[in-house]
Protein backbone atom coordinates (compact mmCIF):
# COMPACT_ATOMS: atom_id res chain seq x y z
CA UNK A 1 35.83 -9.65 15.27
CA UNK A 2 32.16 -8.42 15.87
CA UNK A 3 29.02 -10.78 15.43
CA UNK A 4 27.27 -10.39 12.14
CA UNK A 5 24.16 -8.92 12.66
CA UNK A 6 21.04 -10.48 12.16
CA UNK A 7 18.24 -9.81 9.36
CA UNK A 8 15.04 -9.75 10.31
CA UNK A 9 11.95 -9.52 7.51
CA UNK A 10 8.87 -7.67 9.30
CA UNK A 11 6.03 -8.44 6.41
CA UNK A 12 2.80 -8.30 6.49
CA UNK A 13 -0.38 -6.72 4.33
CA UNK A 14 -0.85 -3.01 3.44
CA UNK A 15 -2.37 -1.35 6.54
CA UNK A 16 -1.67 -3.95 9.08
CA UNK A 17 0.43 -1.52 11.08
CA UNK A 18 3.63 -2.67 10.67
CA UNK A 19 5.69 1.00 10.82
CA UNK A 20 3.57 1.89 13.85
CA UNK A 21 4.56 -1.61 15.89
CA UNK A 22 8.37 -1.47 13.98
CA UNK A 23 8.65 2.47 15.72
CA UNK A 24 7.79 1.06 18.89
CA UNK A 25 10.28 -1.85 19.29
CA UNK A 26 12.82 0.05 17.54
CA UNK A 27 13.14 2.21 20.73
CA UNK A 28 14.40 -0.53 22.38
CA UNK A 29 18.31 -0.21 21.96
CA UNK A 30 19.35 -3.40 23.53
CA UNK A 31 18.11 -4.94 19.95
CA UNK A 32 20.66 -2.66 18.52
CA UNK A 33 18.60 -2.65 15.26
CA UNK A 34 19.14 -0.75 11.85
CA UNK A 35 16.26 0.07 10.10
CA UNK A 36 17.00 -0.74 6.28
CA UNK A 37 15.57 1.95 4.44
CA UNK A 38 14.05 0.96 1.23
CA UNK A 39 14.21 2.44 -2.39
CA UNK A 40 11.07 3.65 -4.08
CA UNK A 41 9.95 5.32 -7.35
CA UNK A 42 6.88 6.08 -5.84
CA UNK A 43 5.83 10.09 -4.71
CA UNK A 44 6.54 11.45 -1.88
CA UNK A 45 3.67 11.74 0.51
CA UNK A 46 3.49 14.35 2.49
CA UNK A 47 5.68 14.44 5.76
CA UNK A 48 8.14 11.72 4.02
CA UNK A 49 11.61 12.50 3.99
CA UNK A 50 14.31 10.82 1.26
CA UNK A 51 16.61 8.80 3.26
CA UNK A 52 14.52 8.37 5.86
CA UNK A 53 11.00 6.54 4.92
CA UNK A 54 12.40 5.79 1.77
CA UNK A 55 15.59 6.55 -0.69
CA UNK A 56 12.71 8.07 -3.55
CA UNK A 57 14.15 7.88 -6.83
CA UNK A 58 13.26 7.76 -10.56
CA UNK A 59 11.44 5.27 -12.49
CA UNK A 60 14.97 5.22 -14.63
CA UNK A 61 17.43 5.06 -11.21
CA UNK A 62 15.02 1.96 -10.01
CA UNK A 63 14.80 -0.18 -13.18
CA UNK A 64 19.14 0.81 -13.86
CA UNK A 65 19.59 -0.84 -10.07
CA UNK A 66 17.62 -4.04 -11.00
CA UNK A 67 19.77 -4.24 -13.98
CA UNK A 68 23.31 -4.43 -11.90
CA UNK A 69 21.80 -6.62 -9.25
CA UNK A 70 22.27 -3.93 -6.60
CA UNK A 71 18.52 -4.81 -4.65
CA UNK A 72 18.18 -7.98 -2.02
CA UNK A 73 14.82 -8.08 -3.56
CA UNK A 74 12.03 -5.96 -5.29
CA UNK A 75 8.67 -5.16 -6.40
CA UNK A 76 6.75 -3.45 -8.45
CA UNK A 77 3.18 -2.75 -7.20
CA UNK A 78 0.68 -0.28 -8.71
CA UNK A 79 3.17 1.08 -10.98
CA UNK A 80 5.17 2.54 -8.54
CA UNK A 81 8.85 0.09 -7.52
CA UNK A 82 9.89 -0.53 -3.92
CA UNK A 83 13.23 -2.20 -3.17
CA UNK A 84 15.95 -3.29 -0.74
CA UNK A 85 19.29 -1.52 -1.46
CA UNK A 86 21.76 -4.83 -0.77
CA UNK A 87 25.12 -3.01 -0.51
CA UNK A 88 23.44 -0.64 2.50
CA UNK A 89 21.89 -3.99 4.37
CA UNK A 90 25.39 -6.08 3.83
CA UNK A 91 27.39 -2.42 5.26
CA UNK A 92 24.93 -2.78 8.30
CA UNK A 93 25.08 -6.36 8.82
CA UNK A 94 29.18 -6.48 8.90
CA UNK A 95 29.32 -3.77 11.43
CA UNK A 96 27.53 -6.17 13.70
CA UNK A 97 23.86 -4.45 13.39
CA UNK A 98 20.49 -6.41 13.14
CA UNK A 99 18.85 -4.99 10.18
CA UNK A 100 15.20 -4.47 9.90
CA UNK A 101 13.47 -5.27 6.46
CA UNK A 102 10.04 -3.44 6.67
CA UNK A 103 8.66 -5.17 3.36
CA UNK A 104 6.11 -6.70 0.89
CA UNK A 105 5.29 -10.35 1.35
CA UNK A 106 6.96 -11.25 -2.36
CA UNK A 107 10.27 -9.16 -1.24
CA UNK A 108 10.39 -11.52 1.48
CA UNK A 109 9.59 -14.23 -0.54
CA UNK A 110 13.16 -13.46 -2.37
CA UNK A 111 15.10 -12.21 0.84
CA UNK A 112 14.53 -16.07 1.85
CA UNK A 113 15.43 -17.58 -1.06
CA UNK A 114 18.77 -15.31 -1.18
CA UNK A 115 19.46 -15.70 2.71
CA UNK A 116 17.48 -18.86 4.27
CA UNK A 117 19.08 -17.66 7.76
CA UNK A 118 16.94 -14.61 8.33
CA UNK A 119 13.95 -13.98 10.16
CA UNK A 120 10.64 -13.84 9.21
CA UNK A 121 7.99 -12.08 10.93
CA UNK A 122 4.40 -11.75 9.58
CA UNK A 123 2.21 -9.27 11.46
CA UNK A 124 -1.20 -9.56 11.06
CA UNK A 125 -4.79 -7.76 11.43
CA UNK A 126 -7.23 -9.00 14.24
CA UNK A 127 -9.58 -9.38 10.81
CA UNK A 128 -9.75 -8.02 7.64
CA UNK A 129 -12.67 -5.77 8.17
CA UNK A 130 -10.01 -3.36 11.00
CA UNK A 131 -7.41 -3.89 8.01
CA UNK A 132 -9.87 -2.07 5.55
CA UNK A 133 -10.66 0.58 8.80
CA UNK A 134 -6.81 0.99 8.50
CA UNK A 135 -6.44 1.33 5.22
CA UNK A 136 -9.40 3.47 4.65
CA UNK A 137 -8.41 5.70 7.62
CA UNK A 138 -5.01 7.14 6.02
CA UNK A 139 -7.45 8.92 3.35
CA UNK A 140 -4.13 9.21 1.26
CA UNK A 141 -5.30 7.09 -1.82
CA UNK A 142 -8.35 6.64 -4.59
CA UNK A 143 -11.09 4.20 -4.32
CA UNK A 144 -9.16 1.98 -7.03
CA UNK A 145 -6.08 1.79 -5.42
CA UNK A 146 -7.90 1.07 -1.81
CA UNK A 147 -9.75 -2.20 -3.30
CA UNK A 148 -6.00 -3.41 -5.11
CA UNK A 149 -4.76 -3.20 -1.34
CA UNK A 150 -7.29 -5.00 0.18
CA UNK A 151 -7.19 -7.72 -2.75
CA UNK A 152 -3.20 -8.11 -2.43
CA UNK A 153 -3.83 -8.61 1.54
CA UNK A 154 -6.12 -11.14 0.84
CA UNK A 155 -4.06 -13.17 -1.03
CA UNK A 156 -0.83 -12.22 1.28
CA UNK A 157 -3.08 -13.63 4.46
CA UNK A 158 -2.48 -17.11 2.70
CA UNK A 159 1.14 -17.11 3.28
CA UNK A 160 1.73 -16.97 6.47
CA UNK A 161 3.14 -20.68 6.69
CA UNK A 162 5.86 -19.38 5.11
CA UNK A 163 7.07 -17.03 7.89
CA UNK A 164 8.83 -18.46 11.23
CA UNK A 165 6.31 -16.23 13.36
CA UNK A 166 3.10 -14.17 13.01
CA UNK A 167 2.06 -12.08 15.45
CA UNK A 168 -1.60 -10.42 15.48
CA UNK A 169 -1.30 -6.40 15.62
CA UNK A 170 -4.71 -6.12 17.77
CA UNK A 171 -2.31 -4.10 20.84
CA UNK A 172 0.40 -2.13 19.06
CA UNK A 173 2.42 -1.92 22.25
CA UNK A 174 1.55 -5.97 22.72
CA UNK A 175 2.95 -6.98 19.48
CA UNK A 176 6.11 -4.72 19.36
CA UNK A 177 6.78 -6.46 22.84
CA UNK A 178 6.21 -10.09 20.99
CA UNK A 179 8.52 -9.35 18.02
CA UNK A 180 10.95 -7.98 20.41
CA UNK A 181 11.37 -10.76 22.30
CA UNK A 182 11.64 -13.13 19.30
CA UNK A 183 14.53 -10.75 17.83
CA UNK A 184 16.35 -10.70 21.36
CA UNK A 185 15.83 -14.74 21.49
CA UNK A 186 17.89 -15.16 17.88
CA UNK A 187 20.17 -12.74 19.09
CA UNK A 188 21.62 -15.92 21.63
């Protein structure tokens, strides 16, 4: 019978970096990770693909899956929802995968409650002034939405005590080689 695979929360604050760190250690096939592609009812940006950076669906779809308990956890966060799709995470986890949660600080807030065994990673900026470069940088959003980011981060950077580890994303390639060593470590 194989292993259950572990599940492993990568959180942290809008910006911080975490798909550019989670793309590097993903290469690493000895982790034999599954990235758990969230639900959305936010708009495509350009370059995103559905299945891929997200399963992009309705407004309708998203609010009908709360309603039959089918998400691990979600959010809703300026007006748009984001979600973890629990029968896809479970399928993962039973063939013997580690699945990746790439999410929000409150999903992982509820993937905890429902599952105390998984692990929690919090990745944060060297400061909050390179998190606002960061954010600032993608040029993808309004002024309005820019300042709710940095306001949510703010009050995310006060719960880090509630993660097993935080790592700093100063070195991209530095902190995917941290987080990969903690995920190869619970692996044992």
């Amino acid at each position: 019978m194989k292993k259950r695979g572990l599940l492993i929360i990568l959180s942290g604050p809008s910006g911080v970096g975490k798909g550019t760190v989670r793309a590097k250690f993903s290469q690493d096939e000895s982790l034999n990770l599954a990235y758990s592609v969230s639900m959305t009812s936010r708009e495509k940006r350009s370059g995103e693909t559905d299945g891929v950076e997200y399963f992009f669906v309705s407004q309708e779809e998203f609010k009908e899956a709360i309603k039959n308990g089918e998400l691990l956890e979600w959010t809703e966060f300026v007006g748009n929802y984001y979600g973890t799709p629990l029968k896809y995470v479970e399928k993962l986890r039973d063939e013997g995968k580690n699945v990746l949660l790439e999410i929000e600080v409150e999903g992982a807030k509820e993937v905890q409650r429902k599952c105390p065994e998984a692990l929690s990673i919090f990745l944060i900026p060297p400061s909050m002034a390179e998190l606002e470069r960061r954010i600032r940088g993608r040029k993808t959003e309004p002024e309005e939405i820019v300042q709710q980011r940095l306001a949510k981060a703010e009050r995310e950077m006060n719960m880090l005590s509630q993660y097993k580890y935080v790592i700093c994303n100063d070195e991209v390639d530095l902190a995917a080689e941290l987080i990969s060593v903690i995920i190869r470590w619970h692996m044992k």
